[in-house]
C-alpha atoms as a PDB file:
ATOM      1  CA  UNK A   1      33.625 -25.173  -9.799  1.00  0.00           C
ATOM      2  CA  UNK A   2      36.638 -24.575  -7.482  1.00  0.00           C
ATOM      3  CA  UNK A   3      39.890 -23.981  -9.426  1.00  0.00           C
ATOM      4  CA  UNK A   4      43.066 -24.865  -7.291  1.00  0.00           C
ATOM      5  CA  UNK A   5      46.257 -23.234  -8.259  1.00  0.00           C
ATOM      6  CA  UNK A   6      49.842 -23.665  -7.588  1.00  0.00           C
ATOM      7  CA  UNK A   7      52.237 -21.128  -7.034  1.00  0.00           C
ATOM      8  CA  UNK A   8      53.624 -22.237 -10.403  1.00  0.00           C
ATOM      9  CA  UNK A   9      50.292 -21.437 -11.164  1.00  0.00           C
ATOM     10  CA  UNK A  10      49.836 -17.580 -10.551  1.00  0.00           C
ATOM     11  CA  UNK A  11      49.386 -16.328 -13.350  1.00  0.00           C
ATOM     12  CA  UNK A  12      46.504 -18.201 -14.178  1.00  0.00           C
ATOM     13  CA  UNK A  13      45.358 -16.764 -10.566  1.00  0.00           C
ATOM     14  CA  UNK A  14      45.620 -13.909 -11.450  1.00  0.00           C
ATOM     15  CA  UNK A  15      43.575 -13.791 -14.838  1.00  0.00           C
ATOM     16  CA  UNK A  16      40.831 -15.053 -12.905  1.00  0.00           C
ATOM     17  CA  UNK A  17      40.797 -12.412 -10.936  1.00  0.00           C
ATOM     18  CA  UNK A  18      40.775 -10.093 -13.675  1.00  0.00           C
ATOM     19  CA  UNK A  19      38.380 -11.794 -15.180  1.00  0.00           C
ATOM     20  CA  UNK A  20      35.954 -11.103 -11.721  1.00  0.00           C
ATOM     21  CA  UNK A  21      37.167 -14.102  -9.774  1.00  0.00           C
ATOM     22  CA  UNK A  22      37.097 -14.664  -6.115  1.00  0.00           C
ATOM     23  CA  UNK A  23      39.875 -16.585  -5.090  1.00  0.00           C
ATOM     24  CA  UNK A  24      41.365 -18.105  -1.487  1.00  0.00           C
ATOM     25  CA  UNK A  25      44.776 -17.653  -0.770  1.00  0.00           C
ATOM     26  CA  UNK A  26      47.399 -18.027   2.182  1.00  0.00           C
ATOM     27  CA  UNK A  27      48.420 -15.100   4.223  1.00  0.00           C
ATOM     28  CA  UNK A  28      50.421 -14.624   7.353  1.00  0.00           C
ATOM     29  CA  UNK A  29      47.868 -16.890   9.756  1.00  0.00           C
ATOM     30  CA  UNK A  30      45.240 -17.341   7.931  1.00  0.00           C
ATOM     31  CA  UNK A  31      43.599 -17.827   4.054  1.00  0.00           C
ATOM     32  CA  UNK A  32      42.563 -15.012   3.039  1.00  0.00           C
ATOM     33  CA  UNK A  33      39.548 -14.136   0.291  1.00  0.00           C
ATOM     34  CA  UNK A  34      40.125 -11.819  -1.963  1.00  0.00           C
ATOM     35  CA  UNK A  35      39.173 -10.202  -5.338  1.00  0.00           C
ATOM     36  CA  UNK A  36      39.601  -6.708  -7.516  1.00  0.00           C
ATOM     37  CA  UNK A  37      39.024  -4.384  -5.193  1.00  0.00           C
ATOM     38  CA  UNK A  38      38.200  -2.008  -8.329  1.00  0.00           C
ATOM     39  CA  UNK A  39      35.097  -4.989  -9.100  1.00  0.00           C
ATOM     40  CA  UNK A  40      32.151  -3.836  -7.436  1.00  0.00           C
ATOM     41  CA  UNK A  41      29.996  -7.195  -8.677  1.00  0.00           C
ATOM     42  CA  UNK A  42      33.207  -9.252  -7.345  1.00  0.00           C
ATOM     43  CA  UNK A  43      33.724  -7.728  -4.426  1.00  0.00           C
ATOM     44  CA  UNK A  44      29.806  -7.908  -3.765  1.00  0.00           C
ATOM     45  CA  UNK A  45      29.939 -12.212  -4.179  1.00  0.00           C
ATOM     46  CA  UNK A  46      33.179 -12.025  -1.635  1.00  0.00           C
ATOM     47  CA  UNK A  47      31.018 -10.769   1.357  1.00  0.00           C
ATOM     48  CA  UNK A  48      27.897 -12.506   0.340  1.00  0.00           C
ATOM     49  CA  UNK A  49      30.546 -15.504   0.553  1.00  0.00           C
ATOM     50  CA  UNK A  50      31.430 -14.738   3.767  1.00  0.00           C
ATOM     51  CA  UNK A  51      27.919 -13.509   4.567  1.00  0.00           C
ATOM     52  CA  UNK A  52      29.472 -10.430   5.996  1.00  0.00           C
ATOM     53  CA  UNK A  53      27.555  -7.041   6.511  1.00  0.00           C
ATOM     54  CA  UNK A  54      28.927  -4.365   3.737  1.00  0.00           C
ATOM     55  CA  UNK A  55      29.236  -2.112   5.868  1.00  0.00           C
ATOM     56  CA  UNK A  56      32.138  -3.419   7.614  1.00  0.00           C
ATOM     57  CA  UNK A  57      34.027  -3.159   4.534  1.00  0.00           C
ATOM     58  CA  UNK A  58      37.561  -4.988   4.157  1.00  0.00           C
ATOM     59  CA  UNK A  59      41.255  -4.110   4.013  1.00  0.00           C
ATOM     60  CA  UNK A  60      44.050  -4.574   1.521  1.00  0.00           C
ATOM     61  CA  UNK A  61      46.690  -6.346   0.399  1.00  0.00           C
ATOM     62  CA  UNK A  62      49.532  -5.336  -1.429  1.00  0.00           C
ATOM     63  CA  UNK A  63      53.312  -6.484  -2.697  1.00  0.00           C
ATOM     64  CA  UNK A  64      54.818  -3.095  -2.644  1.00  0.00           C
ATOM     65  CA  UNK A  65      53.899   0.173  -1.063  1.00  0.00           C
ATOM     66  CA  UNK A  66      53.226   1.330  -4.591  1.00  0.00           C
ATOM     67  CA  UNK A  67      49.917  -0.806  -5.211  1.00  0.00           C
ATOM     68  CA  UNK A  68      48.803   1.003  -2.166  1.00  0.00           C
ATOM     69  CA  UNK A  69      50.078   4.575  -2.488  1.00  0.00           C
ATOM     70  CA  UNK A  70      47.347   5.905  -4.574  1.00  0.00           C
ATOM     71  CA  UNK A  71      44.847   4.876  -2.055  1.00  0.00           C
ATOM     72  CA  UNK A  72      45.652   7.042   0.279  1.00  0.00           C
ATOM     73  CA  UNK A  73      45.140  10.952   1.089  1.00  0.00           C
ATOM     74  CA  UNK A  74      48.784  11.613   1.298  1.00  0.00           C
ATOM     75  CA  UNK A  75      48.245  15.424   2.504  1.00  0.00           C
ATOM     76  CA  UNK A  76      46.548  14.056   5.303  1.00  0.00           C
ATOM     77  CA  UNK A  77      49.461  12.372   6.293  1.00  0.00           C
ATOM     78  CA  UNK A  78      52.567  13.399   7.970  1.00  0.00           C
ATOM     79  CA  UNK A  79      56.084  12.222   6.671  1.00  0.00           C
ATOM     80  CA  UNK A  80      56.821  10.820  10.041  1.00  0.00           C
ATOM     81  CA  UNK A  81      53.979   8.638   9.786  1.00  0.00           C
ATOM     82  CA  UNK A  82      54.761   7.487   6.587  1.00  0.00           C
ATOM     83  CA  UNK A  83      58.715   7.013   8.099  1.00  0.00           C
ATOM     84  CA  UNK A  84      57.095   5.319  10.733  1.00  0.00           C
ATOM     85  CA  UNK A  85      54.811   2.953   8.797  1.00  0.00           C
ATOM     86  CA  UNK A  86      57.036   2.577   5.624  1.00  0.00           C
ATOM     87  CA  UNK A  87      59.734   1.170   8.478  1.00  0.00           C
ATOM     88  CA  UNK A  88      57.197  -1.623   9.584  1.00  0.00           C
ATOM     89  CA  UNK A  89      56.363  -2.899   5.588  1.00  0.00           C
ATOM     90  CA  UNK A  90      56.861  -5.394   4.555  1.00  0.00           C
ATOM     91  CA  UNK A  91      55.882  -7.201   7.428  1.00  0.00           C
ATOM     92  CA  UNK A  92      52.422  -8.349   9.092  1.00  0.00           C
ATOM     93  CA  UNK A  93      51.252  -4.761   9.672  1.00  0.00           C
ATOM     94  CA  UNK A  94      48.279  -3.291   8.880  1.00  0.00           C
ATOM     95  CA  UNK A  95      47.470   0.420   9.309  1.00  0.00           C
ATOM     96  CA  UNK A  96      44.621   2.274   8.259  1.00  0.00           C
ATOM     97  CA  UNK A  97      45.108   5.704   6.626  1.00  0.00           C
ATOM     98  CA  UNK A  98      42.846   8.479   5.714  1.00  0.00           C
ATOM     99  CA  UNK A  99      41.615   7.243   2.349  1.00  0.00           C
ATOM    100  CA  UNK A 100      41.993   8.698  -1.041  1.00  0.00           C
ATOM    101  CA  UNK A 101      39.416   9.129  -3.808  1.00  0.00           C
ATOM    102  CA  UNK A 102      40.499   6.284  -5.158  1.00  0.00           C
ATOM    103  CA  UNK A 103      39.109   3.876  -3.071  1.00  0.00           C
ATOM    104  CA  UNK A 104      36.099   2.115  -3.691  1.00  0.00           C
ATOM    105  CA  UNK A 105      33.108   3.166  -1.523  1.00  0.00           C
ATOM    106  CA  UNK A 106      32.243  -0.839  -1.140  1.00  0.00           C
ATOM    107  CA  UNK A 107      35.897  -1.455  -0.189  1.00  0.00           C
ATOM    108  CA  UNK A 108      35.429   1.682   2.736  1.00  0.00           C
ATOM    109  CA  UNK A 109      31.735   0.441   3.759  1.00  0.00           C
ATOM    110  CA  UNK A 110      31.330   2.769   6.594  1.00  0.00           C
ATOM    111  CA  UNK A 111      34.501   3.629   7.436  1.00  0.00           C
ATOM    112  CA  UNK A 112      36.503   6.986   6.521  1.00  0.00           C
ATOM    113  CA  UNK A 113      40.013   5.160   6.326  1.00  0.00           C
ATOM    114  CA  UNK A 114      41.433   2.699   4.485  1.00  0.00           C
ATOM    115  CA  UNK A 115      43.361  -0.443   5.937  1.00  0.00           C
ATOM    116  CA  UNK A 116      46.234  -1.467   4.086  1.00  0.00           C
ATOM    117  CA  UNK A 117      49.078  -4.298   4.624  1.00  0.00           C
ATOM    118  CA  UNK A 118      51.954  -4.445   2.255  1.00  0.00           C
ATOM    119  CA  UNK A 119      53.194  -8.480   2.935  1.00  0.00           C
ATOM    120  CA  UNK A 120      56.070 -10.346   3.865  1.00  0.00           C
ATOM    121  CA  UNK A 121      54.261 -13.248   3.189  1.00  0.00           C
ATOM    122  CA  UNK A 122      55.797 -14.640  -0.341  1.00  0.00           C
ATOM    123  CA  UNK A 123      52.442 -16.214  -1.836  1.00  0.00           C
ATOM    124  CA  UNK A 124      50.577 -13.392  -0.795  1.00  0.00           C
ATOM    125  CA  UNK A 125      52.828 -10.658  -2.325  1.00  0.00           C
ATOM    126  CA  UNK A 126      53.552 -13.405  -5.162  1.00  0.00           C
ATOM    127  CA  UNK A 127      49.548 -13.526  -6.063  1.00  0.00           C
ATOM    128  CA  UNK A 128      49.412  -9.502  -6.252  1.00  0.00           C
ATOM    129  CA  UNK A 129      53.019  -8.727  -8.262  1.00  0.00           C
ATOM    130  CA  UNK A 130      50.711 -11.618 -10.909  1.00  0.00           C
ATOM    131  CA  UNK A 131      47.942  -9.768 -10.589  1.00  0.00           C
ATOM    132  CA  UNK A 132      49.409  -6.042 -10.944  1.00  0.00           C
ATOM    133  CA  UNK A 133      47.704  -4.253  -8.070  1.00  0.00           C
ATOM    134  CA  UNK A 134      46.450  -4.606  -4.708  1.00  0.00           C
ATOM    135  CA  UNK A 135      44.165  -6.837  -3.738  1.00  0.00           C
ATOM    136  CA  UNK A 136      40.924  -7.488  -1.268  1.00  0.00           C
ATOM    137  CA  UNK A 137      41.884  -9.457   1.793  1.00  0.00           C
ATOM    138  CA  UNK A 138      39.343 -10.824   4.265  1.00  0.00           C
ATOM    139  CA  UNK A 139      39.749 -13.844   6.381  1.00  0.00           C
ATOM    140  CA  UNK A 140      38.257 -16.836   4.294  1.00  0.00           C
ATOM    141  CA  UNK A 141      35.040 -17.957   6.715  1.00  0.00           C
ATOM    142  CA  UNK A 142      31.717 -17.090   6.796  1.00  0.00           C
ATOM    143  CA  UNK A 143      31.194 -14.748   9.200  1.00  0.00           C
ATOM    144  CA  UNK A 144      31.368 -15.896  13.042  1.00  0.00           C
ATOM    145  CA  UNK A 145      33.051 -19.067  12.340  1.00  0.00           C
ATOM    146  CA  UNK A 146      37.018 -19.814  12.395  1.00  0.00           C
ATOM    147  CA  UNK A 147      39.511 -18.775   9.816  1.00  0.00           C
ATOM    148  CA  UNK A 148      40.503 -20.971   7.958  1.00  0.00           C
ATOM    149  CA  UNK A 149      44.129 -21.910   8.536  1.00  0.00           C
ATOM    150  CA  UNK A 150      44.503 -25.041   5.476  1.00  0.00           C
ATOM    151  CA  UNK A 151      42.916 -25.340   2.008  1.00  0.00           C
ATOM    152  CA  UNK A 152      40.886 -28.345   3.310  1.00  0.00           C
ATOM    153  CA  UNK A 153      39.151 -25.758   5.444  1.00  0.00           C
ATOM    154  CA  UNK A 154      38.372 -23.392   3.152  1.00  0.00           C
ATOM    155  CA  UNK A 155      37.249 -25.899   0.877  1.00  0.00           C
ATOM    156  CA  UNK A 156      34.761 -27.022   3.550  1.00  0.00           C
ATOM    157  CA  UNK A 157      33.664 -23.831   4.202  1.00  0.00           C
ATOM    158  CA  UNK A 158      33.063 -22.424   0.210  1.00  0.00           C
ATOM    159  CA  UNK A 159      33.716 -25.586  -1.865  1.00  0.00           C
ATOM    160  CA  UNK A 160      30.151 -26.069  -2.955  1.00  0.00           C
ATOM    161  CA  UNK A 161      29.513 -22.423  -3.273  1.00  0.00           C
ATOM    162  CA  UNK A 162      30.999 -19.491  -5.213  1.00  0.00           C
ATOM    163  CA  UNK A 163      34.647 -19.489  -4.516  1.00  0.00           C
ATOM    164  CA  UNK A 164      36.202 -19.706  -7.726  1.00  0.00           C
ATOM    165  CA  UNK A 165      39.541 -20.418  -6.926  1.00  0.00           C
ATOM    166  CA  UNK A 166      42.324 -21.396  -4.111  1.00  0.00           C
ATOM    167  CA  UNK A 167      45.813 -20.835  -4.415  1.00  0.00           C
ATOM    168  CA  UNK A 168      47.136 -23.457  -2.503  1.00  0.00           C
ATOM    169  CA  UNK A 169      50.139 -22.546  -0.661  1.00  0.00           C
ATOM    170  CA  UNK A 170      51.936 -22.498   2.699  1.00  0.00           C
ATOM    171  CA  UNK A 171      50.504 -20.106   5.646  1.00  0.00           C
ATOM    172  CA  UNK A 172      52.942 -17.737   7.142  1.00  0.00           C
ATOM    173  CA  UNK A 173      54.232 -18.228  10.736  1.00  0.00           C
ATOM    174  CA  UNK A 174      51.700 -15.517  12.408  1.00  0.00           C
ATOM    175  CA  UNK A 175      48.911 -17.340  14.627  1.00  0.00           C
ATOM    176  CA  UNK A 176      46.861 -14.589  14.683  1.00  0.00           C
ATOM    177  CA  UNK A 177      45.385 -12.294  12.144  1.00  0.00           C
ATOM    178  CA  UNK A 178      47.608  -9.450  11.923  1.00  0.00           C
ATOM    179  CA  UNK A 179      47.094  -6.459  14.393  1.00  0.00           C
ATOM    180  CA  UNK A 180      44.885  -2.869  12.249  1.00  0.00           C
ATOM    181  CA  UNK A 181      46.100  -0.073  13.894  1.00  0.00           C
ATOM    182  CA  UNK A 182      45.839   3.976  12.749  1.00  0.00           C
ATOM    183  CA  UNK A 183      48.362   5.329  10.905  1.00  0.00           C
ATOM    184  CA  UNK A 184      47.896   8.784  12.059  1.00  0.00           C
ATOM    185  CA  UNK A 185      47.284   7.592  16.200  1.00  0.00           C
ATOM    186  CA  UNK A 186      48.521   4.778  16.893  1.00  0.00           C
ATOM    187  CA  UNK A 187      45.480   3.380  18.190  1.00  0.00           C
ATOM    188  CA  UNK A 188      45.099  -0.288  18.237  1.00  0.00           C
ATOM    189  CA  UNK A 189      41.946  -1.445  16.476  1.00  0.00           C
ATOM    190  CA  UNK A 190      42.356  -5.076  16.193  1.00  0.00           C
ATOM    191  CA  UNK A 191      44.717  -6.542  18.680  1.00  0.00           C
END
């Protein structure tokens, strides 16, 4: 059954989450679904939510740039990257880096890098300070269809399936998705 929390309600957000949860929860533009990205058997129901290849893997998202740092191969990395992309966070930014040991291969699917966002957006960074680490962020809708931009919608879309919980809280004021670019070229991935 789909639990809907507050932001008064975070912490109890959070615990589910621990506790293997998949929850729904407002980003810059869109709801976002996310989990432990450390839970393989979590992460695993979150794409067969969104029906999504594994493959494709997923980014994440963080309060502070130290829920990310470990996730990244920092000697692959020049300080004036870092300058560069430390000067953009927090803010609707996502870059992927050359990824660390650390990360999950189901987090990575195919991919070499690793795309992380440290938010602006207050319920976002809110859910992750509760939960004490970074966490998986993918659009909330199965795959092909819309994001969902209100809790009505992603209610629609996962409401009789295995979304365990919502935090139901404002969107940011992005429209779109926020741009993935590399860290290390400056290449646009995701416009």
């Amino acid at each position: 059954m789909l639990q809907r929390f507050s932001l008064d309600e975070l912490p109890a957000a959070a615990r589910l989450l621990h506790d293997g949860g998949v929850v729904a929860y407002p980003t810059e533009a869109v709801y976002g679904l996310g989990c432990d990205p450390h839970d393989q058997r979590a992460f695993q129901r979150l794409f067969a939510l969104k029906q999504r290849p594994a493959t494709q893997g997923a980014l994440l998202i963080a309060a502070d740039f130290a829920q990310v740092e470990r996730y990244i191969e920092r000697a692959a990395v020049p300080d004036e990257v870092f300058r560069q992309v430390q000067a953009s966070w927090p803010g609707p930014h996502t870059w992927i880096f050359p990824r660390s040991a650390e990360v999950p291969s189901w987090v990575a699917g195919a991919h070499a890098g690793i795309a992380l966002r440290i938010t602006a957006h207050e319920p976002a960074a809110a859910l992750c300070r509760a939960f004490g680490g970074a966490l998986v962020s993918t659009s909330a809708n199965p795959h092909g269809q819309p994001p969902a931009r209100t809790a009505r919608t992603v209610a629609d879309y996962f409401g009789h399936a295995a979304l365990d919980g919502l935090l139901d809280a404002p969107l940011g004021d992005q429209t779109r998705p926020t741009m993935i670019r590399d860290a290390l070229s400056g290449a646009i991935i995701r416009a």
